[in-house]
C-alpha atoms as a PDB file:
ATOM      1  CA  UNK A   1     253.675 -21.683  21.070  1.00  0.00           C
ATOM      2  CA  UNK A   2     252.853 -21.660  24.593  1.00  0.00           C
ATOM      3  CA  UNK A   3     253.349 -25.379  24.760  1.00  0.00           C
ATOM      4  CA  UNK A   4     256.152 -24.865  23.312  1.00  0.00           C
ATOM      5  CA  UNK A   5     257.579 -22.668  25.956  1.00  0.00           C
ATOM      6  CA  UNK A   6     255.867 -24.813  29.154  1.00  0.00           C
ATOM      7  CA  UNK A   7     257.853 -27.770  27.954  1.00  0.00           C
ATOM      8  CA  UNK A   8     260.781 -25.726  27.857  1.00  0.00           C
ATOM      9  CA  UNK A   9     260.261 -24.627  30.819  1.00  0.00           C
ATOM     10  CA  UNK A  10     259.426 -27.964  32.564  1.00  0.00           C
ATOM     11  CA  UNK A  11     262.505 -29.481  30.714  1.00  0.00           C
ATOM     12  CA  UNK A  12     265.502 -26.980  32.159  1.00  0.00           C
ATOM     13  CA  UNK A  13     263.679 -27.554  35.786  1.00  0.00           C
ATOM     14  CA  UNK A  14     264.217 -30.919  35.075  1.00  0.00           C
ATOM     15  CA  UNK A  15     267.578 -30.832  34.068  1.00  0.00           C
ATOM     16  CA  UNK A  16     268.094 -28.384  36.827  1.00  0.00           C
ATOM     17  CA  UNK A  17     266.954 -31.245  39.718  1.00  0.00           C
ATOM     18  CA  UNK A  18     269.405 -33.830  37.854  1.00  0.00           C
ATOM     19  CA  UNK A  19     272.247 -31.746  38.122  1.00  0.00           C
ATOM     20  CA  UNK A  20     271.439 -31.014  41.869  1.00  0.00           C
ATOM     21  CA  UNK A  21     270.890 -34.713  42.122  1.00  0.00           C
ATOM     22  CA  UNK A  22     274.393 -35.128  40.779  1.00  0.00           C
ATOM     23  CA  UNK A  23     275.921 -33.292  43.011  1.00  0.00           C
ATOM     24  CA  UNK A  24     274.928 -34.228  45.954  1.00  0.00           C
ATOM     25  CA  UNK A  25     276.905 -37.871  46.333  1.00  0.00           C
ATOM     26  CA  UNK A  26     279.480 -36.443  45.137  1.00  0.00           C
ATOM     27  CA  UNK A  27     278.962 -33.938  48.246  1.00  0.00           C
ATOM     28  CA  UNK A  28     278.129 -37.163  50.735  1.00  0.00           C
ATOM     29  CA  UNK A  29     281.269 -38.787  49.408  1.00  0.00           C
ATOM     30  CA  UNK A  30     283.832 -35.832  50.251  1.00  0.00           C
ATOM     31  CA  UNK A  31     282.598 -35.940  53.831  1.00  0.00           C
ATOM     32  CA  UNK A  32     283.210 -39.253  53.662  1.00  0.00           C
ATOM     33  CA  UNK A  33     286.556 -38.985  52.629  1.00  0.00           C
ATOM     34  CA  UNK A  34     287.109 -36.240  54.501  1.00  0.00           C
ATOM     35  CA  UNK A  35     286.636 -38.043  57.826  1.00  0.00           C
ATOM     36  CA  UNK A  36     288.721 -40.383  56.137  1.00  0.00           C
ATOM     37  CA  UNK A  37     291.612 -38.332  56.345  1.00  0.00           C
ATOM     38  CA  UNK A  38     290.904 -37.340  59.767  1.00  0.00           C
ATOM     39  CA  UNK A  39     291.134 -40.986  60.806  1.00  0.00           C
ATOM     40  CA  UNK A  40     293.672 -41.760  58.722  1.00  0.00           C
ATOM     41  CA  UNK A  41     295.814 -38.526  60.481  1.00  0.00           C
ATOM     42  CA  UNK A  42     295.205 -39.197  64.210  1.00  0.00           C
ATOM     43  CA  UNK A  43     296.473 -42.823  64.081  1.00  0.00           C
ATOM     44  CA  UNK A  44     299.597 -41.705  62.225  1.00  0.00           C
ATOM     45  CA  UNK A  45     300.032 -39.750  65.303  1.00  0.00           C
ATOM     46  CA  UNK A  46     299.544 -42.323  67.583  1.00  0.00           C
ATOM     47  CA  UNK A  47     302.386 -43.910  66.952  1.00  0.00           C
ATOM     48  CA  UNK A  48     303.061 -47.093  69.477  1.00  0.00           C
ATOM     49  CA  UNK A  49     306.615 -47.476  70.502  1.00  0.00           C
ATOM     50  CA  UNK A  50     306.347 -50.656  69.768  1.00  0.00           C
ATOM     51  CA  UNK A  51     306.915 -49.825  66.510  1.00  0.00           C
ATOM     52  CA  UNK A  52     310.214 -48.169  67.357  1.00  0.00           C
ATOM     53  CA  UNK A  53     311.841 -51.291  69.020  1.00  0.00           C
ATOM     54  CA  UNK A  54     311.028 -53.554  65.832  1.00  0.00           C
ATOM     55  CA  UNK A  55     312.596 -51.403  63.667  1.00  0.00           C
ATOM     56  CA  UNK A  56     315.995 -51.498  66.227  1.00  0.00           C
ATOM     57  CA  UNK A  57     315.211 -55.631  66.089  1.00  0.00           C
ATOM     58  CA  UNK A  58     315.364 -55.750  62.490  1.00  0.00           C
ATOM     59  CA  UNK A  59     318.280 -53.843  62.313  1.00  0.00           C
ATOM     60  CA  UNK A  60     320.233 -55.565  64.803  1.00  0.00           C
ATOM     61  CA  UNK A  61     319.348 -58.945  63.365  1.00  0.00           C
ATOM     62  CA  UNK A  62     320.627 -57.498  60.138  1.00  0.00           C
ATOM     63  CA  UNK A  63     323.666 -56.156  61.253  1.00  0.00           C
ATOM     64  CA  UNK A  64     324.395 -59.327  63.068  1.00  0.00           C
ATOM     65  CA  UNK A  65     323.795 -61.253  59.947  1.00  0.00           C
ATOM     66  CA  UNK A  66     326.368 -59.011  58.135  1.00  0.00           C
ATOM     67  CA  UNK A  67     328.434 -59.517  60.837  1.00  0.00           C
ATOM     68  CA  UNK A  68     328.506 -63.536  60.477  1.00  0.00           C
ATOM     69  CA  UNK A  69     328.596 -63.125  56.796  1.00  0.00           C
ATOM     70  CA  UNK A  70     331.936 -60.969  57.181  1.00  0.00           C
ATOM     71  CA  UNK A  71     333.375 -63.320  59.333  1.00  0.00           C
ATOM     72  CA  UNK A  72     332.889 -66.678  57.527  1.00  0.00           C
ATOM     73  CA  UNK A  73     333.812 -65.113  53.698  1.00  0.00           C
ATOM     74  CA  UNK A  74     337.168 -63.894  55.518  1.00  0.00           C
ATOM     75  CA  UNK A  75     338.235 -67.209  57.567  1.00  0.00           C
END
């Protein structure tokens, strides 16, 4: 009986140290992610204007494309 109960014993501290086990990637892999985000955040912030004057490129060239397309479909 007392067996019995030692190996009971020794078996739910066992399965006690897996679950901790378990959970602690899971813990290293939110702070992970986590700083991730953070990352992720301050460059969307830092937004170069560079950026900006593309976009206005691209939509001039566009426009201007448009434009010529108009033109030549109605001569």
């Amino acid at each position: 009986m007392e067996e019995m109960r030692a190996r009971d014993v020794h078996t739910l501290q066992l399965a006690d140290k897996v679950d901790a086990l378990g959970l602690l990637p899971d813990y290293e892999s939110q702070q992970k992610l986590d700083r991730l985000e953070k990352m992720v955040c301050d460059l969307a912030k830092k937004k170069p204007r560079f950026t900006n004057g593309f976009e206005y490129l691209v939509g001039l060239v566009v426009f201007v494309v448009v434009l010529i397309g108009m033109l030549l479909m109605f001569k």
